[in-house]
PDB file of N, CA and C in Angstrom:
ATOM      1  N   UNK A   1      95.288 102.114  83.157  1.00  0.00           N
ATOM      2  CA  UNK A   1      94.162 101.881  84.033  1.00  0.00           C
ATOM      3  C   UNK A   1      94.623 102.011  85.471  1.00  0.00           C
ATOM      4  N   UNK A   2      93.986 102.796  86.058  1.00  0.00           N
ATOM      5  CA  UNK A   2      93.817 102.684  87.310  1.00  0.00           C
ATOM      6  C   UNK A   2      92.903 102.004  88.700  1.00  0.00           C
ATOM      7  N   UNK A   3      93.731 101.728  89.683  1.00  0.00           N
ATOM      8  CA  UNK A   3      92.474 101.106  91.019  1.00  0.00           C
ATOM      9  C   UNK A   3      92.364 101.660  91.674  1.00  0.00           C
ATOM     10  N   UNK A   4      91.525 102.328  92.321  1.00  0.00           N
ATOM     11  CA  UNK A   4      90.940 102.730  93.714  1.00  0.00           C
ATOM     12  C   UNK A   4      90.059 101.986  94.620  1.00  0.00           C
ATOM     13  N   UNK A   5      90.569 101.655  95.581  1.00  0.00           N
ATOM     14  CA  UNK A   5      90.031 101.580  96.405  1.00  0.00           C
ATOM     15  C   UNK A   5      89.227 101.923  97.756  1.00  0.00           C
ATOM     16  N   UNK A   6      88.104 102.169  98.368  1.00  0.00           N
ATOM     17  CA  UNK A   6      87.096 102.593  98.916  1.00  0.00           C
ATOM     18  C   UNK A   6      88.036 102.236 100.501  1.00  0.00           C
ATOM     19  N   UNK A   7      87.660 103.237 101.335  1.00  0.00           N
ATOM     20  CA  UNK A   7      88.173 103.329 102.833  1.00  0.00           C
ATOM     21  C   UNK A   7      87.634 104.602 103.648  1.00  0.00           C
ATOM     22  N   UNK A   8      87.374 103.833 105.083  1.00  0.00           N
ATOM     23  CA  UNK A   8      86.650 105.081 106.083  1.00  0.00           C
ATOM     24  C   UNK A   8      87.798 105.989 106.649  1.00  0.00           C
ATOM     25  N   UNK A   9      87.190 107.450 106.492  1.00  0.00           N
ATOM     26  CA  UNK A   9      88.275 108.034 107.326  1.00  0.00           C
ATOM     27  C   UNK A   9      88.073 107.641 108.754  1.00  0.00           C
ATOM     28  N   UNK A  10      89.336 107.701 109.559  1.00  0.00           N
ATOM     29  CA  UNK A  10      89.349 107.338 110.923  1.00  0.00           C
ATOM     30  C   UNK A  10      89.516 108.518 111.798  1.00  0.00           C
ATOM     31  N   UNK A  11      90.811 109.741 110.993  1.00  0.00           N
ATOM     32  CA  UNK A  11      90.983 110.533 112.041  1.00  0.00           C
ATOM     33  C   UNK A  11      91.439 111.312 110.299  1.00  0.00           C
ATOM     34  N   UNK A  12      91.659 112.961 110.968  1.00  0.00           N
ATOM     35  CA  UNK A  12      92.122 114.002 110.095  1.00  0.00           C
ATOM     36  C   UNK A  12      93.291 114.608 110.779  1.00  0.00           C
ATOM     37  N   UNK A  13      94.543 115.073 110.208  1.00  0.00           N
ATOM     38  CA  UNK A  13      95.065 116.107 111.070  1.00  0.00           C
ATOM     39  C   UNK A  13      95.952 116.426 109.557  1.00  0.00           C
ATOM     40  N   UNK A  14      95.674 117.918 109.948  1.00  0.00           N
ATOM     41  CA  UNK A  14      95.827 118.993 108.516  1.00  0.00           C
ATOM     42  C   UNK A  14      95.087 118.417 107.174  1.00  0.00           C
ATOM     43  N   UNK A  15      96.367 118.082 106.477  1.00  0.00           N
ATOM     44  CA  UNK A  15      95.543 117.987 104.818  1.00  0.00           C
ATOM     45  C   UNK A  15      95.387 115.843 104.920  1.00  0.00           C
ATOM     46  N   UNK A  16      95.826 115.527 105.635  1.00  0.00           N
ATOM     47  CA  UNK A  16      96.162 113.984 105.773  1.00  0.00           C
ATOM     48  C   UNK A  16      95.077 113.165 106.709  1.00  0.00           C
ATOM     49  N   UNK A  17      94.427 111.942 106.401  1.00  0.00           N
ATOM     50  CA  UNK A  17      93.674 111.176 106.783  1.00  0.00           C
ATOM     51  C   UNK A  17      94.601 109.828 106.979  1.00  0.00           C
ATOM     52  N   UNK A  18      93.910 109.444 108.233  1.00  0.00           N
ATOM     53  CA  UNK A  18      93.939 107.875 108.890  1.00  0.00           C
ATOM     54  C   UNK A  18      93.043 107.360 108.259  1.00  0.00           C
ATOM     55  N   UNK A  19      92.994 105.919 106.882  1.00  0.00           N
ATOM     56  CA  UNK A  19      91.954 105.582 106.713  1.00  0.00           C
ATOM     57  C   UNK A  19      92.156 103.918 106.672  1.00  0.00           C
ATOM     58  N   UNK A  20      90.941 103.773 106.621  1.00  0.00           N
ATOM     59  CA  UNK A  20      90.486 102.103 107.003  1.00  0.00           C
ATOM     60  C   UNK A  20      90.643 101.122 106.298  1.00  0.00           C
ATOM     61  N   UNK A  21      91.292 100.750 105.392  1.00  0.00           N
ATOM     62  CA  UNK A  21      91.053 100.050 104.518  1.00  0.00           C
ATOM     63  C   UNK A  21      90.946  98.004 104.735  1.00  0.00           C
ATOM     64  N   UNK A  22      89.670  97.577 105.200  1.00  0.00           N
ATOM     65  CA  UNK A  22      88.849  96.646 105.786  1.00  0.00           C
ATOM     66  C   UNK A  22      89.979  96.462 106.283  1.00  0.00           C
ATOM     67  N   UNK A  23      90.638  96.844 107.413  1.00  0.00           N
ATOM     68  CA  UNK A  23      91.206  96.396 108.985  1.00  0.00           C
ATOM     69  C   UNK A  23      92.538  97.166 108.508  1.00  0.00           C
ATOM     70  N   UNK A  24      93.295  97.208 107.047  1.00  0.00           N
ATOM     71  CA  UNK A  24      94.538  97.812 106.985  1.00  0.00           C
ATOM     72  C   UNK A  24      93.994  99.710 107.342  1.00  0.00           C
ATOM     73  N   UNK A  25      95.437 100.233 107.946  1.00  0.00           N
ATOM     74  CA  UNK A  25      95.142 101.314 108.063  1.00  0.00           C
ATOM     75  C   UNK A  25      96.493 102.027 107.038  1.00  0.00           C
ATOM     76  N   UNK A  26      96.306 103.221 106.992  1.00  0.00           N
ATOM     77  CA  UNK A  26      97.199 103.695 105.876  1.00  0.00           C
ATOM     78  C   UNK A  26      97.028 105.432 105.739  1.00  0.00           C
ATOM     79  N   UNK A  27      97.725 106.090 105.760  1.00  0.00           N
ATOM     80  CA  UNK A  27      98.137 107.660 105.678  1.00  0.00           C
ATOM     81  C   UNK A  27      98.101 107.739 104.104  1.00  0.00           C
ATOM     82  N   UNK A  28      96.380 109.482 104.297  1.00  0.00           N
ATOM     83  CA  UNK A  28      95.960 109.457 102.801  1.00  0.00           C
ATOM     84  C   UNK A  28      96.278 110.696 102.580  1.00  0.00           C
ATOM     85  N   UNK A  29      96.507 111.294 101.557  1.00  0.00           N
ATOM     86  CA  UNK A  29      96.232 113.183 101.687  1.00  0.00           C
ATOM     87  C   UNK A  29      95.236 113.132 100.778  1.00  0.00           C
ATOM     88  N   UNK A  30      94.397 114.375 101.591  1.00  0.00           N
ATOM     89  CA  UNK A  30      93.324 114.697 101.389  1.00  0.00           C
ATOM     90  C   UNK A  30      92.919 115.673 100.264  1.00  0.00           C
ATOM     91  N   UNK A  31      94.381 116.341  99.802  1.00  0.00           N
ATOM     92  CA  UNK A  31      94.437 117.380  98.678  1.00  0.00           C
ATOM     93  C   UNK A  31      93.319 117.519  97.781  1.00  0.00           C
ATOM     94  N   UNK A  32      92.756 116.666  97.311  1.00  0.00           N
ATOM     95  CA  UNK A  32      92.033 116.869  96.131  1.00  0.00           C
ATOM     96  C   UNK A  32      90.116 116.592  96.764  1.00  0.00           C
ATOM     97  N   UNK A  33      90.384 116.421  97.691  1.00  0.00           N
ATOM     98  CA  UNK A  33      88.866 116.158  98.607  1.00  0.00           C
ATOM     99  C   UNK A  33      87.859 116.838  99.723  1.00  0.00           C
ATOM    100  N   UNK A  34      86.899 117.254  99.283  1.00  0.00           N
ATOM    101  CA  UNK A  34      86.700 117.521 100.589  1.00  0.00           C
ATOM    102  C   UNK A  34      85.788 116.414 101.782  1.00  0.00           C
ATOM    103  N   UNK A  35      86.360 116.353 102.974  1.00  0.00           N
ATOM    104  CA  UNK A  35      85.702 115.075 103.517  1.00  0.00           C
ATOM    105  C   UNK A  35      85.883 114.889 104.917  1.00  0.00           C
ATOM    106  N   UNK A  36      85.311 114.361 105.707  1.00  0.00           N
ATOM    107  CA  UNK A  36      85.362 114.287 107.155  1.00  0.00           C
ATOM    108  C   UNK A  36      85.353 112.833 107.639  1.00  0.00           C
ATOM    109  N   UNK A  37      85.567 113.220 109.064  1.00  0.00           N
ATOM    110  CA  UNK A  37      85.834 111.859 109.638  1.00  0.00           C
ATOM    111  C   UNK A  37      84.795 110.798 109.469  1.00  0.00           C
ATOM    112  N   UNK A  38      84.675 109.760 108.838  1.00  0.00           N
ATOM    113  CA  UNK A  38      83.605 108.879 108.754  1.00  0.00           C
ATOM    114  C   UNK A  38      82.973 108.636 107.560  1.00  0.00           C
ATOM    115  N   UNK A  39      83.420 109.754 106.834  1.00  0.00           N
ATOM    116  CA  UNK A  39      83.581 109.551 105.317  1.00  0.00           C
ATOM    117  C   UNK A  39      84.174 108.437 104.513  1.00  0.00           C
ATOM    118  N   UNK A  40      83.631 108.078 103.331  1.00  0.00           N
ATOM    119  CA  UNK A  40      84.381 106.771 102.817  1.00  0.00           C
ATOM    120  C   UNK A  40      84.913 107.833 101.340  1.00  0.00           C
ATOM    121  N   UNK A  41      86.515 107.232 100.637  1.00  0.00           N
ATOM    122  CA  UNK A  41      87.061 107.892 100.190  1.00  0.00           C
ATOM    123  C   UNK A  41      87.502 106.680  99.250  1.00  0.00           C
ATOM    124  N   UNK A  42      87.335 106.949  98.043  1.00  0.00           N
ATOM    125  CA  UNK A  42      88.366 106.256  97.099  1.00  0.00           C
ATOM    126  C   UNK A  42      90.043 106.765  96.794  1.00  0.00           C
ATOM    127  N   UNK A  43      90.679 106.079  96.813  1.00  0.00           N
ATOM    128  CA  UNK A  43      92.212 106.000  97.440  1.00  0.00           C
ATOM    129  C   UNK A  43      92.749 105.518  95.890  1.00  0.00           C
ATOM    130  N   UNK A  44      94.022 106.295  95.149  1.00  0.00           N
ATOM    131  CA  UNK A  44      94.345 105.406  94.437  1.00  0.00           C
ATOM    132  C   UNK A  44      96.081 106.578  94.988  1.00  0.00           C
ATOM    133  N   UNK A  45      96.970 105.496  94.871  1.00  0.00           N
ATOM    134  CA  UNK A  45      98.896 106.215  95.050  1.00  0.00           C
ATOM    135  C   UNK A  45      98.086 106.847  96.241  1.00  0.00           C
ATOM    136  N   UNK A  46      98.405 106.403  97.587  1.00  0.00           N
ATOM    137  CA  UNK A  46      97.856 107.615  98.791  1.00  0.00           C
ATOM    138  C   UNK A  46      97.609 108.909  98.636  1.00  0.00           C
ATOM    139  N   UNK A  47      96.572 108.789  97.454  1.00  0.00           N
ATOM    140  CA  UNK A  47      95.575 110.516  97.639  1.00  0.00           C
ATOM    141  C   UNK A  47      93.857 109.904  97.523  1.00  0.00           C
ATOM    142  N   UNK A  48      93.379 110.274  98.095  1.00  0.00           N
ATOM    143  CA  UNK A  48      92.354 110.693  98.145  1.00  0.00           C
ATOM    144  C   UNK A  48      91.299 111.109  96.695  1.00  0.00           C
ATOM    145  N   UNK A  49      90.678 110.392  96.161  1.00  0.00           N
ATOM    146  CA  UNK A  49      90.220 110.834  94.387  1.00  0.00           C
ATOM    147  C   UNK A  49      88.587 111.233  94.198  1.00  0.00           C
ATOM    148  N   UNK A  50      88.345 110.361  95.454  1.00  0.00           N
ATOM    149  CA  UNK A  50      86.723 110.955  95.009  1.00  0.00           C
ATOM    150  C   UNK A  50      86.209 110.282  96.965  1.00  0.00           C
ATOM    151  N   UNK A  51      84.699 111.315  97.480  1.00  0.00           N
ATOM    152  CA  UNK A  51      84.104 111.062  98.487  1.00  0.00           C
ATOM    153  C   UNK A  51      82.965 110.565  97.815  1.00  0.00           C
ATOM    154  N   UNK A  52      83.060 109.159  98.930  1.00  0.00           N
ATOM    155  CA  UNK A  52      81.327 108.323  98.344  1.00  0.00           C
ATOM    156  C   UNK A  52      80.437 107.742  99.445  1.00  0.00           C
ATOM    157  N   UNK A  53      79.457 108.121  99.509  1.00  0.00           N
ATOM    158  CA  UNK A  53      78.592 107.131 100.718  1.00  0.00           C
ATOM    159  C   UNK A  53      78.955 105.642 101.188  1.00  0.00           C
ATOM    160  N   UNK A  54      78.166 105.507 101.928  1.00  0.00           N
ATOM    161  CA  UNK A  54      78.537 103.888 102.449  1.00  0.00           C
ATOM    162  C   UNK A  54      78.159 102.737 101.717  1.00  0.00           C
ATOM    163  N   UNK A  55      77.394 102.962 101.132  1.00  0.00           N
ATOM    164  CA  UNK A  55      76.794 102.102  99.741  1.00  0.00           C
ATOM    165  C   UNK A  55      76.868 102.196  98.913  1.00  0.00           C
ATOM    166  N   UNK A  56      77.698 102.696  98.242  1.00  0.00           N
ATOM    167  CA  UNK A  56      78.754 102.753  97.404  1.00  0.00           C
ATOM    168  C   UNK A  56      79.798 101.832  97.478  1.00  0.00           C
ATOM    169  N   UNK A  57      80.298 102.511  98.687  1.00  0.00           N
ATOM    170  CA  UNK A  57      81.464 101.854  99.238  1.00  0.00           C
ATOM    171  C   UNK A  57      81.709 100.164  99.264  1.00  0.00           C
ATOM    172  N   UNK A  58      80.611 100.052  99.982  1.00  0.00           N
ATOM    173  CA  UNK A  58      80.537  98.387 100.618  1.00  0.00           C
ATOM    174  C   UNK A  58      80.244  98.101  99.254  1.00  0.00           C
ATOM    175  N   UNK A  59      79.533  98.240  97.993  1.00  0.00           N
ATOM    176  CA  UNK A  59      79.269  97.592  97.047  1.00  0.00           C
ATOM    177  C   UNK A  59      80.812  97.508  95.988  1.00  0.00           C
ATOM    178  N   UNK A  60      80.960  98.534  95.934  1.00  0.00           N
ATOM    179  CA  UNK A  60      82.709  98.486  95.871  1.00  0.00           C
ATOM    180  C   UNK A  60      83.424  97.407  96.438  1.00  0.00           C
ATOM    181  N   UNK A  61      83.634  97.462  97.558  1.00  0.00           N
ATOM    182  CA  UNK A  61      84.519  96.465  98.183  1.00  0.00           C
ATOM    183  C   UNK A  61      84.010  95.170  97.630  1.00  0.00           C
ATOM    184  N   UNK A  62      82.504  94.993  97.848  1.00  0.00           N
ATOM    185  CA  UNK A  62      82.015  93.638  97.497  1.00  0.00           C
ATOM    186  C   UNK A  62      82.457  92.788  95.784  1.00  0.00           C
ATOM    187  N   UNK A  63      82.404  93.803  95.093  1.00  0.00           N
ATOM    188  CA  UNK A  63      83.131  93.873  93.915  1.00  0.00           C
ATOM    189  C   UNK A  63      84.480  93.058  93.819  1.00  0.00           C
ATOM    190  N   UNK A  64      85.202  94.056  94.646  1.00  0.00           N
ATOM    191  CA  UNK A  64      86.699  93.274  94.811  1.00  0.00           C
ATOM    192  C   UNK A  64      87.081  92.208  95.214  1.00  0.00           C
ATOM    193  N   UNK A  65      86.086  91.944  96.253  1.00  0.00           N
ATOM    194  CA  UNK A  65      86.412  90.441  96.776  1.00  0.00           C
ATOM    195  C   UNK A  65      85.726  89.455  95.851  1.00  0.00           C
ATOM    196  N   UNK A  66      85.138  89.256  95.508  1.00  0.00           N
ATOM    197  CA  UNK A  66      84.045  88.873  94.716  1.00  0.00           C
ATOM    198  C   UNK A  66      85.573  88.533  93.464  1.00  0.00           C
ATOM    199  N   UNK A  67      85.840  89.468  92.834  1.00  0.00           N
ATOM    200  CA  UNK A  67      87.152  89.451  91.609  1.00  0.00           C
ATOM    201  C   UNK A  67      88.513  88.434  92.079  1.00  0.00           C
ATOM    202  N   UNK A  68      88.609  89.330  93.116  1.00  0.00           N
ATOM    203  CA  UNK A  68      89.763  88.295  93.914  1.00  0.00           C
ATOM    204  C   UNK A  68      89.452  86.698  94.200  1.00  0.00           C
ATOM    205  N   UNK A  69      87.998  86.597  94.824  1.00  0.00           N
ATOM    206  CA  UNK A  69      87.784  85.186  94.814  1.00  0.00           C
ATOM    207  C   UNK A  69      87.806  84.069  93.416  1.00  0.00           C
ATOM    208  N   UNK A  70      87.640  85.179  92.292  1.00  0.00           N
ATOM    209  CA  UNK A  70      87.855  84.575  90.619  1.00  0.00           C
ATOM    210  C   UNK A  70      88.625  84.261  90.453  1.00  0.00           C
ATOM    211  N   UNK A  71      89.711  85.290  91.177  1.00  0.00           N
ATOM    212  CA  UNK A  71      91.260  84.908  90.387  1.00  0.00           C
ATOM    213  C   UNK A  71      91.653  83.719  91.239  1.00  0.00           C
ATOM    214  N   UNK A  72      91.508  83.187  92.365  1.00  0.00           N
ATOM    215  CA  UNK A  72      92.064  82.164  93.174  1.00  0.00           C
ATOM    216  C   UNK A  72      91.061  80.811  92.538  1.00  0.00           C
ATOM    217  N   UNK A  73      90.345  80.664  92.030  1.00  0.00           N
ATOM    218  CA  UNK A  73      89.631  79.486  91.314  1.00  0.00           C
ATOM    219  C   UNK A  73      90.113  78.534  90.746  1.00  0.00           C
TER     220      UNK A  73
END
């Protein structure tokens, strides 16, 4: 099983993205994507796996925290 996690691109230069991941930032390659700045990107091993809207995204994230707050119970 794998995780991905959802993040905005910030900046592009060549095949590699600056992306957001809620305040962490982190160097993605873009190889397998096509996608632009402001784009939200699921991330799993720093590549890039799938482009998804913003509501997606945020419902994603909401997900995770939401899981994480389970496991600390």
């Amino acid at each position: 099983m794998c995780v991905a996690f959802p993040g905005k691109i910030l900046e592009i230069t060549g095949g590699r993205a600056r992306v957001d991941f809620a305040g962490t930032l982190a160097d993605v390659s873009l190889a397998m994507v096509d996608a632009r700045v402001g784009d939200y990107v699921l991330v799993h091993a720093g590549m890039a796996i799938q482009a998804m809207g913003v509501d997606e995204a945020e419902s994603l994230a909401d997900l995770f925290a939401e899981a994480e707050a389970a496991a600390h119970e």
